[in-house]
C-alpha atoms as a PDB file:
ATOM      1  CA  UNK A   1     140.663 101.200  94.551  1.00  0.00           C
ATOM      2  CA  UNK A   2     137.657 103.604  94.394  1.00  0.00           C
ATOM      3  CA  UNK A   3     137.017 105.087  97.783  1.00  0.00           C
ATOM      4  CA  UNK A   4     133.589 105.806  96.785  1.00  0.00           C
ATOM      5  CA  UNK A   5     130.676 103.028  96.595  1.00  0.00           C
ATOM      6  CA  UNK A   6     128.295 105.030  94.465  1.00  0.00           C
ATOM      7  CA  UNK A   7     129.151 108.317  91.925  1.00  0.00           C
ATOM      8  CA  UNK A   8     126.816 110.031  90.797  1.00  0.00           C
ATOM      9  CA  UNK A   9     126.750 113.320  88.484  1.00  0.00           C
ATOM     10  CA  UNK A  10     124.309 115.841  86.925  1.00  0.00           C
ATOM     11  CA  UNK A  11     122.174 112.722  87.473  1.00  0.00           C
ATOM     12  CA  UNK A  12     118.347 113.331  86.417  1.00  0.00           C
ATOM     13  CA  UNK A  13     115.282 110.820  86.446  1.00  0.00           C
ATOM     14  CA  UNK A  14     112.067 112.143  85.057  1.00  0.00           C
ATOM     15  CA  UNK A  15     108.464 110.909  84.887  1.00  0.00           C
ATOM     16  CA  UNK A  16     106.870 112.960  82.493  1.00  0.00           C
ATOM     17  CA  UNK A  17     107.474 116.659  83.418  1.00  0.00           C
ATOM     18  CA  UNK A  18     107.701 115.646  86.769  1.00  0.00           C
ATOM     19  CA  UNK A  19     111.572 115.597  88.118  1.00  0.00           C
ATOM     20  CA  UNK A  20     111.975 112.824  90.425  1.00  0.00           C
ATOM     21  CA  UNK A  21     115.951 113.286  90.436  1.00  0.00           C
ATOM     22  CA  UNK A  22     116.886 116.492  89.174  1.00  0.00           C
ATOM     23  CA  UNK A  23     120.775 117.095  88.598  1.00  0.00           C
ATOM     24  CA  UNK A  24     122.198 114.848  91.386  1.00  0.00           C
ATOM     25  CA  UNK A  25     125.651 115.155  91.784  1.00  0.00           C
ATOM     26  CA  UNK A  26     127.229 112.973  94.560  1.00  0.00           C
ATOM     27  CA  UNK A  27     130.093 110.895  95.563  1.00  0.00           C
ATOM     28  CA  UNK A  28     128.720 108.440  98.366  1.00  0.00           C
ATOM     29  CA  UNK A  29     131.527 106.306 100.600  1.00  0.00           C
ATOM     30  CA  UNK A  30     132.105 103.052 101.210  1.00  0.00           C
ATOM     31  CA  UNK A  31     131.197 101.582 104.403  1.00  0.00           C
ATOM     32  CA  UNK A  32     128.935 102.524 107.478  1.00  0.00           C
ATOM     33  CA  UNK A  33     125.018 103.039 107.654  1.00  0.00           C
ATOM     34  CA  UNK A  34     123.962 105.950 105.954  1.00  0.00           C
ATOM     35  CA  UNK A  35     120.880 107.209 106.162  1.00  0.00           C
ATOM     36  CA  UNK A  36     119.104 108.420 102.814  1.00  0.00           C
ATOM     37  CA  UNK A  37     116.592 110.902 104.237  1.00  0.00           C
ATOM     38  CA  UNK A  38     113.737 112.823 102.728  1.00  0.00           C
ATOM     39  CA  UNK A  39     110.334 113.689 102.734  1.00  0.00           C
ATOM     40  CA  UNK A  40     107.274 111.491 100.934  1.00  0.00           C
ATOM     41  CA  UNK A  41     107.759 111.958  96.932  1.00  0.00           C
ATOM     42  CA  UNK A  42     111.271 113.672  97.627  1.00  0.00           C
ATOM     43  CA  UNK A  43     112.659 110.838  95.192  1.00  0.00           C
ATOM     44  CA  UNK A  44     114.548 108.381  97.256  1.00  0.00           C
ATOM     45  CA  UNK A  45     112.783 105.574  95.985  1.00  0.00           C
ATOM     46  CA  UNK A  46     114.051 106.748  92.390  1.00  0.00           C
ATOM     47  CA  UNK A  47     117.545 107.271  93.500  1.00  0.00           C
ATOM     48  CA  UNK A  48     117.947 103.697  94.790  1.00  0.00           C
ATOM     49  CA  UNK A  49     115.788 102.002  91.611  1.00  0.00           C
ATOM     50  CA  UNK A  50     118.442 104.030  89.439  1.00  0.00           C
ATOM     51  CA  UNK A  51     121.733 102.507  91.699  1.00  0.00           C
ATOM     52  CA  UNK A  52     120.053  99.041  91.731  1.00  0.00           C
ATOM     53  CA  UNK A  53     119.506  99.335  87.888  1.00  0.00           C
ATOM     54  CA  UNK A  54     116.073  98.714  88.423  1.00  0.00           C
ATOM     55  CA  UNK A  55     114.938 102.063  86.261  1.00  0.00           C
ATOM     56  CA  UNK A  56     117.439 104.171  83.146  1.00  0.00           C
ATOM     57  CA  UNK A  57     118.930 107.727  83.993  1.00  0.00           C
ATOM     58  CA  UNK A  58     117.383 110.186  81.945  1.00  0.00           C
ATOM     59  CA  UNK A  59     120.822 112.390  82.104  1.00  0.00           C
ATOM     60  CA  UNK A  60     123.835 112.808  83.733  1.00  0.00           C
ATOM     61  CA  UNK A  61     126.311 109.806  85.042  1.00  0.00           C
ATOM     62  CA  UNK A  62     126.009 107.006  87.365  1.00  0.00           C
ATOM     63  CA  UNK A  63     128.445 104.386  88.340  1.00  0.00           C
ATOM     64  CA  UNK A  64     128.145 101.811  91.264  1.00  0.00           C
ATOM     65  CA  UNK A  65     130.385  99.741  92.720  1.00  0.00           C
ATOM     66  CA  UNK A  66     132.879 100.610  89.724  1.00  0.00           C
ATOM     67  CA  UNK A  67     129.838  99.922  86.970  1.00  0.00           C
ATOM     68  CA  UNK A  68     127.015 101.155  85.377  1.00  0.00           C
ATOM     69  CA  UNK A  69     124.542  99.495  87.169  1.00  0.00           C
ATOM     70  CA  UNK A  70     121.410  99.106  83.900  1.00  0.00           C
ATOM     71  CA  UNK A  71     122.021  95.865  82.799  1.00  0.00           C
ATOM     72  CA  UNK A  72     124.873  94.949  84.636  1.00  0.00           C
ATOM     73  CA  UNK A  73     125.096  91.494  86.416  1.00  0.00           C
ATOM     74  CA  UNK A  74     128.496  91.930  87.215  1.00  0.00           C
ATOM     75  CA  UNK A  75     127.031  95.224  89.428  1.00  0.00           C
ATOM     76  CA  UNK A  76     123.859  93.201  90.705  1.00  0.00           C
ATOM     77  CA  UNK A  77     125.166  90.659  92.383  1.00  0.00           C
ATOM     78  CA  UNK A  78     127.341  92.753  94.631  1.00  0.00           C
ATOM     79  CA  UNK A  79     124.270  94.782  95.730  1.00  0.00           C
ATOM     80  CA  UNK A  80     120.353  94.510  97.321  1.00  0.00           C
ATOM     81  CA  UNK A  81     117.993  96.534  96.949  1.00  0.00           C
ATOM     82  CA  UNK A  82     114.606  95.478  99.065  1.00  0.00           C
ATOM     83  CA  UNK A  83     111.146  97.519  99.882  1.00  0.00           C
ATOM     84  CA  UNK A  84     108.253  96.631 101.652  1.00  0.00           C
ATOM     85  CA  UNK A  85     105.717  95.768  98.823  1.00  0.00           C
ATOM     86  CA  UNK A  86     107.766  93.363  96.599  1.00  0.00           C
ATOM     87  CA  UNK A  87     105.697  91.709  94.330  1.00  0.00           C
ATOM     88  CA  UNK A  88     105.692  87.491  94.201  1.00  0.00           C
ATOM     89  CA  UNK A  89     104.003  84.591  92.559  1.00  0.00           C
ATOM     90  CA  UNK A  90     100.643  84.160  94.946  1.00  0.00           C
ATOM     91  CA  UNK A  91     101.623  80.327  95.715  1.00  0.00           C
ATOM     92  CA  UNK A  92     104.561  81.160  96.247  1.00  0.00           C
ATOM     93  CA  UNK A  93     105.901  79.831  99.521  1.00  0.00           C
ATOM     94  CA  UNK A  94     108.863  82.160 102.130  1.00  0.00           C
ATOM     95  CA  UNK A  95     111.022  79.144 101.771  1.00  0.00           C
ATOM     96  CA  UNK A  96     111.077  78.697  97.834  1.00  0.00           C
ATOM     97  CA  UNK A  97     111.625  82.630  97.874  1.00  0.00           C
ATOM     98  CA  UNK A  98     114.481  81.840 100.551  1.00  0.00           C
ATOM     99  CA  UNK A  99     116.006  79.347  97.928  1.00  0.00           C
ATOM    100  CA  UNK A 100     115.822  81.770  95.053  1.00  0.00           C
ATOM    101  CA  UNK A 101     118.348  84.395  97.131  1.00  0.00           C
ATOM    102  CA  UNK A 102     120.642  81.356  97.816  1.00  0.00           C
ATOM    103  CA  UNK A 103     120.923  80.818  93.894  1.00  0.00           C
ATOM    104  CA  UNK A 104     121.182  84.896  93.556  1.00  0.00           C
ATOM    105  CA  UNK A 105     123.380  85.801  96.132  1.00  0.00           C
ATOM    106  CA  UNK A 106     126.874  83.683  96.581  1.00  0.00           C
ATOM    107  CA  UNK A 107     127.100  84.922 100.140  1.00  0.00           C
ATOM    108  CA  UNK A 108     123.504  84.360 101.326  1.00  0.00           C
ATOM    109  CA  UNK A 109     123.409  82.705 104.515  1.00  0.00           C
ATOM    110  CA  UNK A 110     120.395  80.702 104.360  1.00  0.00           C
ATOM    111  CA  UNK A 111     120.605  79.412 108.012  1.00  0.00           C
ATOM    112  CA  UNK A 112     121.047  83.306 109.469  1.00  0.00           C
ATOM    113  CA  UNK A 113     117.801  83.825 107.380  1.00  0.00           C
ATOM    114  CA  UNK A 114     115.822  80.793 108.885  1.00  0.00           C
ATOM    115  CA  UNK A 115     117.169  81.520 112.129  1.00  0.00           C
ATOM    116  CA  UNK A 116     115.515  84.994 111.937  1.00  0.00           C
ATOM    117  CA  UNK A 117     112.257  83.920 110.495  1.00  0.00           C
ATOM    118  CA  UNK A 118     112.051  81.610 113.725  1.00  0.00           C
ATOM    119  CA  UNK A 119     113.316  84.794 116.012  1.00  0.00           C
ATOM    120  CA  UNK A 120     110.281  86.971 114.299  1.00  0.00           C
ATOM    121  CA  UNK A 121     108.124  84.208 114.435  1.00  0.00           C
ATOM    122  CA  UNK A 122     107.459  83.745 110.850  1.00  0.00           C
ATOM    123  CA  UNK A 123     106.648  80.560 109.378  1.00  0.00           C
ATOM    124  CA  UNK A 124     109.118  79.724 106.604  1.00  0.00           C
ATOM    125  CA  UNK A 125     105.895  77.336 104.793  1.00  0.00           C
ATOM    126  CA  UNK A 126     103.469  80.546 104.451  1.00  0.00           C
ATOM    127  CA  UNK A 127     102.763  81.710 101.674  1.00  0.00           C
ATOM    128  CA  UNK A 128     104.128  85.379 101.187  1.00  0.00           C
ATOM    129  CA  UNK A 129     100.525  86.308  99.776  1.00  0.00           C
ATOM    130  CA  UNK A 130      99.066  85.370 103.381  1.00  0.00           C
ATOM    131  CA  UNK A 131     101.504  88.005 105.433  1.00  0.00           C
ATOM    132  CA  UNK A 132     100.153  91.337 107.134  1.00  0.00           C
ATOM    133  CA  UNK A 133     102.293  94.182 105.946  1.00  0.00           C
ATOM    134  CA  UNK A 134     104.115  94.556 108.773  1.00  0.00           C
ATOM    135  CA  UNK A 135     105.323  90.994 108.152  1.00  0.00           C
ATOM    136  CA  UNK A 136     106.066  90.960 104.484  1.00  0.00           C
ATOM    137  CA  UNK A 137     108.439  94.273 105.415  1.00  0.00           C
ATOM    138  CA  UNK A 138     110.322  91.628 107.995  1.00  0.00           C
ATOM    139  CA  UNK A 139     110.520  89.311 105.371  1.00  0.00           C
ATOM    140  CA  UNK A 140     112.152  91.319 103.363  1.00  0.00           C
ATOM    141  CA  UNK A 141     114.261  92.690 105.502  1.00  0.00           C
ATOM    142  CA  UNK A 142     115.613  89.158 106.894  1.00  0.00           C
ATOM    143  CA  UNK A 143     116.330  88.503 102.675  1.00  0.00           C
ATOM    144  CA  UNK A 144     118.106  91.416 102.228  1.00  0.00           C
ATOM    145  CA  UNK A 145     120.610  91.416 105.198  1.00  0.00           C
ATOM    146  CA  UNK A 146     121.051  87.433 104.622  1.00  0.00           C
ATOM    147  CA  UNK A 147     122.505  88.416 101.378  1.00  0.00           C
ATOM    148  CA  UNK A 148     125.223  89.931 102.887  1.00  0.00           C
ATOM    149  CA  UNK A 149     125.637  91.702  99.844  1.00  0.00           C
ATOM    150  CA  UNK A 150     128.134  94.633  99.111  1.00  0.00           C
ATOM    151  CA  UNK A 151     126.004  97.333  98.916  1.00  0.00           C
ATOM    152  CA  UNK A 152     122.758  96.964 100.912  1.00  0.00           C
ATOM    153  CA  UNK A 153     119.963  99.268 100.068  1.00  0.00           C
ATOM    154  CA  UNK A 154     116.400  99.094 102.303  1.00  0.00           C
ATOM    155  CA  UNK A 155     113.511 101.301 100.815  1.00  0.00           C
ATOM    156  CA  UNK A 156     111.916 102.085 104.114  1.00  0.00           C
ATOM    157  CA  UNK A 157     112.662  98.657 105.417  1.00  0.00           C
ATOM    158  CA  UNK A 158     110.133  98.997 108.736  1.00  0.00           C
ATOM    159  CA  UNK A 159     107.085  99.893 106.869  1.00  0.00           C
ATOM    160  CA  UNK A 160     104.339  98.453 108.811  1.00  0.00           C
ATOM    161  CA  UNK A 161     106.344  96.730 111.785  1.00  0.00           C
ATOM    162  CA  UNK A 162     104.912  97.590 115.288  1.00  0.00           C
ATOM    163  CA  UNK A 163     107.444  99.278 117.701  1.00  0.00           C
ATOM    164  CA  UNK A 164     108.581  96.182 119.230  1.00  0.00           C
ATOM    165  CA  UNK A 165     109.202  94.089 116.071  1.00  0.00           C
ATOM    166  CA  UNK A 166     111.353  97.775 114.818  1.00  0.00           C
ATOM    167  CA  UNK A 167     113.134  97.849 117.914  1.00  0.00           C
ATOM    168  CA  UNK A 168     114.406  94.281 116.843  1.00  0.00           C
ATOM    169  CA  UNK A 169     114.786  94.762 113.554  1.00  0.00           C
ATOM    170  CA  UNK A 170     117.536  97.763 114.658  1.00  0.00           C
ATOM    171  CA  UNK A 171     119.193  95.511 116.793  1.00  0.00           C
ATOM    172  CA  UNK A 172     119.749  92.938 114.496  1.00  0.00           C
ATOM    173  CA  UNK A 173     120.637  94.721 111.513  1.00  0.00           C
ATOM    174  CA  UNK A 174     123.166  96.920 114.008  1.00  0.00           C
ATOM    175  CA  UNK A 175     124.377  93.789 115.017  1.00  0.00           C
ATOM    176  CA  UNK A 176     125.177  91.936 111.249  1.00  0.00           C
ATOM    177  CA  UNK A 177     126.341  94.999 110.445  1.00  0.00           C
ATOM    178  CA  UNK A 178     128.976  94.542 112.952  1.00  0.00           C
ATOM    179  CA  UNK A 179     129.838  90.960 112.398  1.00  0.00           C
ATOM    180  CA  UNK A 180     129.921  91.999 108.441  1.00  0.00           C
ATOM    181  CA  UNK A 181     130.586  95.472 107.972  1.00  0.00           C
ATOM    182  CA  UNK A 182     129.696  96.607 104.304  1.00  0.00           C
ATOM    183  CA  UNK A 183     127.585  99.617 103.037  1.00  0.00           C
ATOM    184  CA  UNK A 184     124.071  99.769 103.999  1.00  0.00           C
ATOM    185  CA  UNK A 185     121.839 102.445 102.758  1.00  0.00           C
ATOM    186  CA  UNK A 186     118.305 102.893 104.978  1.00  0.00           C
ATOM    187  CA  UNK A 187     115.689 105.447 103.272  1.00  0.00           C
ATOM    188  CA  UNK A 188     112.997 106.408 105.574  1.00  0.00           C
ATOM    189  CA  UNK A 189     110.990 110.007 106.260  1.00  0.00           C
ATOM    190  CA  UNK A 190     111.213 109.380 109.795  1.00  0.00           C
ATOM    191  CA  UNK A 191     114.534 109.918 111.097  1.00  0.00           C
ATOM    192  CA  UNK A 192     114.057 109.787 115.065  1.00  0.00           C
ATOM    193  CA  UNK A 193     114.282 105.972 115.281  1.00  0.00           C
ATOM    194  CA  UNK A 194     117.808 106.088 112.776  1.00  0.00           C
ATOM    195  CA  UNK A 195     119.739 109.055 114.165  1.00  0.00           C
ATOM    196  CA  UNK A 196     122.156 106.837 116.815  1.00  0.00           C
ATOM    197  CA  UNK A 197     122.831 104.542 114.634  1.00  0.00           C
ATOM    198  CA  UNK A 198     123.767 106.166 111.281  1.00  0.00           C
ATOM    199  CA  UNK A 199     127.240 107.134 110.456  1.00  0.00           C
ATOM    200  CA  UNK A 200     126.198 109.714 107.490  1.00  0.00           C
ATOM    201  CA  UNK A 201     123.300 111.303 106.335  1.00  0.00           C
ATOM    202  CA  UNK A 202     121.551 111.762 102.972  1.00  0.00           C
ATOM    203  CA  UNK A 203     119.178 114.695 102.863  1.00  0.00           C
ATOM    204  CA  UNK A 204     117.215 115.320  99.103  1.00  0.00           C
ATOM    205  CA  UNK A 205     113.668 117.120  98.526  1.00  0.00           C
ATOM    206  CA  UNK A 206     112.158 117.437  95.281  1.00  0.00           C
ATOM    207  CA  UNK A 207     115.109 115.809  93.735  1.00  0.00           C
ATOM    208  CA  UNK A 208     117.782 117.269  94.456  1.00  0.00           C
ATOM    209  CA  UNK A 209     120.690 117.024  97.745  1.00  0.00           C
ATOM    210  CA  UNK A 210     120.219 119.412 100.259  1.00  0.00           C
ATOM    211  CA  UNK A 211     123.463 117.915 102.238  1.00  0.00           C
ATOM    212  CA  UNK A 212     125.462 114.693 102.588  1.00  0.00           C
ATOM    213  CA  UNK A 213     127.130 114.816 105.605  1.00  0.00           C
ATOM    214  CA  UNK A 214     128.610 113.312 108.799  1.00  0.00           C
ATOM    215  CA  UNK A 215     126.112 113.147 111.711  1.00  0.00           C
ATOM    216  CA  UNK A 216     128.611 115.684 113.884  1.00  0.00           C
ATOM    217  CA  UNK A 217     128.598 118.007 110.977  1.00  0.00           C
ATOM    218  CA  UNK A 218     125.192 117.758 110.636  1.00  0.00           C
ATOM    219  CA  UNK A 219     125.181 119.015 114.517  1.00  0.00           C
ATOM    220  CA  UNK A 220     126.802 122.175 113.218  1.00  0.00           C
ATOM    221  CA  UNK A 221     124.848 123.312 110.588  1.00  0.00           C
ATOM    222  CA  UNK A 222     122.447 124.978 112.808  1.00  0.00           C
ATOM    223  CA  UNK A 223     121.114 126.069 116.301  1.00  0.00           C
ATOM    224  CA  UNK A 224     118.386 126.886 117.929  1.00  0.00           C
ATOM    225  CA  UNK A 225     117.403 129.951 120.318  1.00  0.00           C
ATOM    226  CA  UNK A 226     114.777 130.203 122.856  1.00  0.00           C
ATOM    227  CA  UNK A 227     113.466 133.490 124.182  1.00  0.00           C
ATOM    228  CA  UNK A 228     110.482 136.601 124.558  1.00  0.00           C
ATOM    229  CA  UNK A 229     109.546 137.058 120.607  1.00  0.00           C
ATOM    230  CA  UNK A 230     110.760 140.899 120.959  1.00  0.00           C
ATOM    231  CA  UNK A 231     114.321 139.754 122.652  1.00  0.00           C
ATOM    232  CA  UNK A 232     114.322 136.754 119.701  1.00  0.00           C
ATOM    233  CA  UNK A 233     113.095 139.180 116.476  1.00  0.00           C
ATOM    234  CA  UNK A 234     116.281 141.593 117.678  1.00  0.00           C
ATOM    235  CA  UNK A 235     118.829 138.664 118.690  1.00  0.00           C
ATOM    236  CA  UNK A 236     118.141 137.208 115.129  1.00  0.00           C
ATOM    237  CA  UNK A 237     118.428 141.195 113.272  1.00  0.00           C
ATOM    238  CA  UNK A 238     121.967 139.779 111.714  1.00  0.00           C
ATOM    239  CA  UNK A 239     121.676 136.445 111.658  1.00  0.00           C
ATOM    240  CA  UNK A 240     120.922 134.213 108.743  1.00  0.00           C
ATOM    241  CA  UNK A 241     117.707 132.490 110.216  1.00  0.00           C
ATOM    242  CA  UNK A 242     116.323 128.760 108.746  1.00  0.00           C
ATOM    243  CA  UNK A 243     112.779 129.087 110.964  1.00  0.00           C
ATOM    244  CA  UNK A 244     111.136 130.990 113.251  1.00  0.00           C
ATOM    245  CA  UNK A 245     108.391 130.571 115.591  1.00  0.00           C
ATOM    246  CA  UNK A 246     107.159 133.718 117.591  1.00  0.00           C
ATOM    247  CA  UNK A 247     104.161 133.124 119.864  1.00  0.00           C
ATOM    248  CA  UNK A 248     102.219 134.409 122.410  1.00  0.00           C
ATOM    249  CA  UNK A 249     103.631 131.904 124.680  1.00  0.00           C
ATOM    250  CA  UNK A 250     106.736 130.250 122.906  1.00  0.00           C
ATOM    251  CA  UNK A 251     109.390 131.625 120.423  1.00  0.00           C
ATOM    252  CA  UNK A 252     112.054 130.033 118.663  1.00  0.00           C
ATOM    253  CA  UNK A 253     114.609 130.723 115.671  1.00  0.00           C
ATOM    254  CA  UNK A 254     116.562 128.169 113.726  1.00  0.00           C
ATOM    255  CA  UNK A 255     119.907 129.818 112.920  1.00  0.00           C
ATOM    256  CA  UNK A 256     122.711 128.987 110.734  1.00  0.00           C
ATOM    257  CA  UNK A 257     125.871 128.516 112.632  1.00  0.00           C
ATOM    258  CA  UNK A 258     128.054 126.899 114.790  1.00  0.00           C
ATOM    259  CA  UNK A 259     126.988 126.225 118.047  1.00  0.00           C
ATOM    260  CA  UNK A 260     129.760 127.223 120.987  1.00  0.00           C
ATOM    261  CA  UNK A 261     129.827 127.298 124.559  1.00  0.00           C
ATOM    262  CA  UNK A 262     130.941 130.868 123.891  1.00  0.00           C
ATOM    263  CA  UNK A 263     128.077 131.876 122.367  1.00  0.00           C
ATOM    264  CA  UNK A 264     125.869 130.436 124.813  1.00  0.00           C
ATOM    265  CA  UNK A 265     127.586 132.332 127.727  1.00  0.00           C
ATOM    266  CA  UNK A 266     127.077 135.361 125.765  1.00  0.00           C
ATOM    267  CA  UNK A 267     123.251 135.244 124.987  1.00  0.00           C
ATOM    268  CA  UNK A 268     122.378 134.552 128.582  1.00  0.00           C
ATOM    269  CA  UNK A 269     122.745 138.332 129.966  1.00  0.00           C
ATOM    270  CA  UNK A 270     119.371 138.637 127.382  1.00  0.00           C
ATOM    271  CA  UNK A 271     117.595 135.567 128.814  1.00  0.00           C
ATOM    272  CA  UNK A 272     118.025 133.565 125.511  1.00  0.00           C
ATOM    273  CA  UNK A 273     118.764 129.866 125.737  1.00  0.00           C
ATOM    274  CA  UNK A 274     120.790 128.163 122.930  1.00  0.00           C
ATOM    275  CA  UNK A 275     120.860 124.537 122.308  1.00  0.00           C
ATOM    276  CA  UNK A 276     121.506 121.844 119.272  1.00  0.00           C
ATOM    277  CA  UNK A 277     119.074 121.173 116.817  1.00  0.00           C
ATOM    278  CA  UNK A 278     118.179 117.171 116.290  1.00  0.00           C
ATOM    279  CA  UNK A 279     119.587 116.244 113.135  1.00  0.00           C
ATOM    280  CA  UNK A 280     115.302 114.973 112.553  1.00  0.00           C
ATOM    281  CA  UNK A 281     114.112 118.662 113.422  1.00  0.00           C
ATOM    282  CA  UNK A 282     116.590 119.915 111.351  1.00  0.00           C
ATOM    283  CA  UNK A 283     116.098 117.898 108.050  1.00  0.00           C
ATOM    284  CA  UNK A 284     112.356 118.363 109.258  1.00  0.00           C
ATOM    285  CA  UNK A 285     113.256 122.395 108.659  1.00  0.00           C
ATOM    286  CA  UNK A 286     115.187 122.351 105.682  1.00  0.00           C
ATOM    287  CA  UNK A 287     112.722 120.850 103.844  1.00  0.00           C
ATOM    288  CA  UNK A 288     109.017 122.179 104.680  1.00  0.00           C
ATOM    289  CA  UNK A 289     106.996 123.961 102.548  1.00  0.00           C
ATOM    290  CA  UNK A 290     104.475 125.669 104.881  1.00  0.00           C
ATOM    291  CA  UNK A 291     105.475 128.531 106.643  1.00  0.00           C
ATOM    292  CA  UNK A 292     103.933 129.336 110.403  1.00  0.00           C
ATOM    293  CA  UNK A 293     101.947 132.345 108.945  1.00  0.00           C
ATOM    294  CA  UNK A 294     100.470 130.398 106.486  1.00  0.00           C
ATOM    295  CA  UNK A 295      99.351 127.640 109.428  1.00  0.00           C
ATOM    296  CA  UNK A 296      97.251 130.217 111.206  1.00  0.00           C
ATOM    297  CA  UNK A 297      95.309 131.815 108.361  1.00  0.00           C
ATOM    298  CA  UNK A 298      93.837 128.060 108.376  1.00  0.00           C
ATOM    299  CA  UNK A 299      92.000 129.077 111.767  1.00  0.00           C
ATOM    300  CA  UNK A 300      91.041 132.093 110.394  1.00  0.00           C
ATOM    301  CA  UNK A 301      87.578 133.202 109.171  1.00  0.00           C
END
């Protein structure tokens, strides 16, 4: 049996001369949450159309859950794939649309996904037309996990939920997940509110993977150092550094490495503090465009 849930290679997705995927080459695992990570426009959105068989590769090879997922029902009905601004009929009524996954989905639990309408306080007779954003993206999000499907895949499922209603939403879908293990895929931008829940992380900017990894070797991809910008600029002479901030009244590098307790003794006799780097900061890092120099010419004249 095939370890791996999703397989992708030399994958490519273009809109015009625009790249949205651009030579993908991954092998993603069964099981867990994993987090599919990225900036705005970095093409996550594409990536789980193509895996959901919702949009045609371009190039390269895809296979999901053993199949080719274009035009595969065989592949479809094992997975989900949800976002926040799904399109319905505008009469159309939550329950009717709760009906339809019942008749989709040969797992759907349609009493977990009343139960959670009444826990949200959605009405299951609205019309989807009549919900606030925030609402239509818990909608969705009670369809999707009610599936119970295989391979779970939630396009920035949170879009528009206020911090209490998110808060929620995590503990519930941390909760299923226990009770029903199976993959589940989360894209967002924000990583902060993911991090302690995710098992693996999926970083891509501008199309391509930056890193697919573990969240503890994600902790040991880089550090960070603290110190006077003159002590800093001559720590960092040798070392291979990701960012750096030096300030008038703060300095920091982002270096490549291992961080040991070693090390940390040994930077201390030149007042420099080491610590981890958030797996957030660091994805934050790895895939900015504007540099600190260029952030300060904005101020001047």
């Amino acid at each position: 049996m095939d370890d791996f849930i999703i397989r992708a290679k030399e994958l490519t997705k273009s809109y015009g001369k625009v790249r949205a995927i651009d030579n993908l080459s991954i092998n993603i695992n069964k099981g867990g949450l994993i987090g599919l990570i990225g900036r705005n426009g970095s093409g996550k959105t594409t990536f789980m159309k193509l895996c959901a068989g919702l949009l045609d590769k371009n190039e390269g090879e895809l296979m999901v859950l053993n199949g080719e997922p274009m035009n595969n029902l065989e592949v479809s009905e094992k997975l989900v794939y949800t976002y926040h601004n799904i399109e319905y009929s505008k009469k159309i009524k939550l329950i009717d649309i709760i009906y339809s996954f019942k008749i989709m989905y040969k797992n759907f639990d349609e009493y977990f996904a009343l139960k959670l309408l009444k826990f949200f306080d959605i009405n299951s007779k609205d019309k989807y037309i009549q919900l606030s954003q925030g609402m239509m993206s818990t909608f969705n999000f009670i369809c999707a996990l009610a599936t119970r499907a295989e391979l779970t895949m939630l396009d920035e499922p949170v879009l528009g939920m206020d911090i209490t209603v998110r808060k929620a939403a995590y503990e519930v879908l941390l909760r299923d997940y226990s009770e029903y293990p199976r993959t589940i895929i989360i894209s967002s931008h924000i990583l902060s509110e993911l991090e302690g829940m995710l098992s693996e992380i999926l970083l891509i900017n501008k199309g391509k993977l930056l890193f697919y990894k573990d969240i503890e070797e994600i902790q040991q991809i880089a550090y960070r150092a603290d110190g006077r910008g003159d002590v800093l600029k001559d720590y960092c002479r040798d070392k291979k550094v990701l960012y750096s901030k030096i300030g008038e009244f703060d300095s920091f590098s982002i270096i490549y490495g291992k961080l040991t307790e070693e090390l940390i003794d040994m930077t201390k006799a030149r007042n420099i503090a080491l610590s981890k780097v958030r797996p957030e900061d660091l994805c934050g890092y790895l895939t900015q465009d504007h540099k600190e120099d260029e952030l300060k010419c904005l101020w001047k004249k």
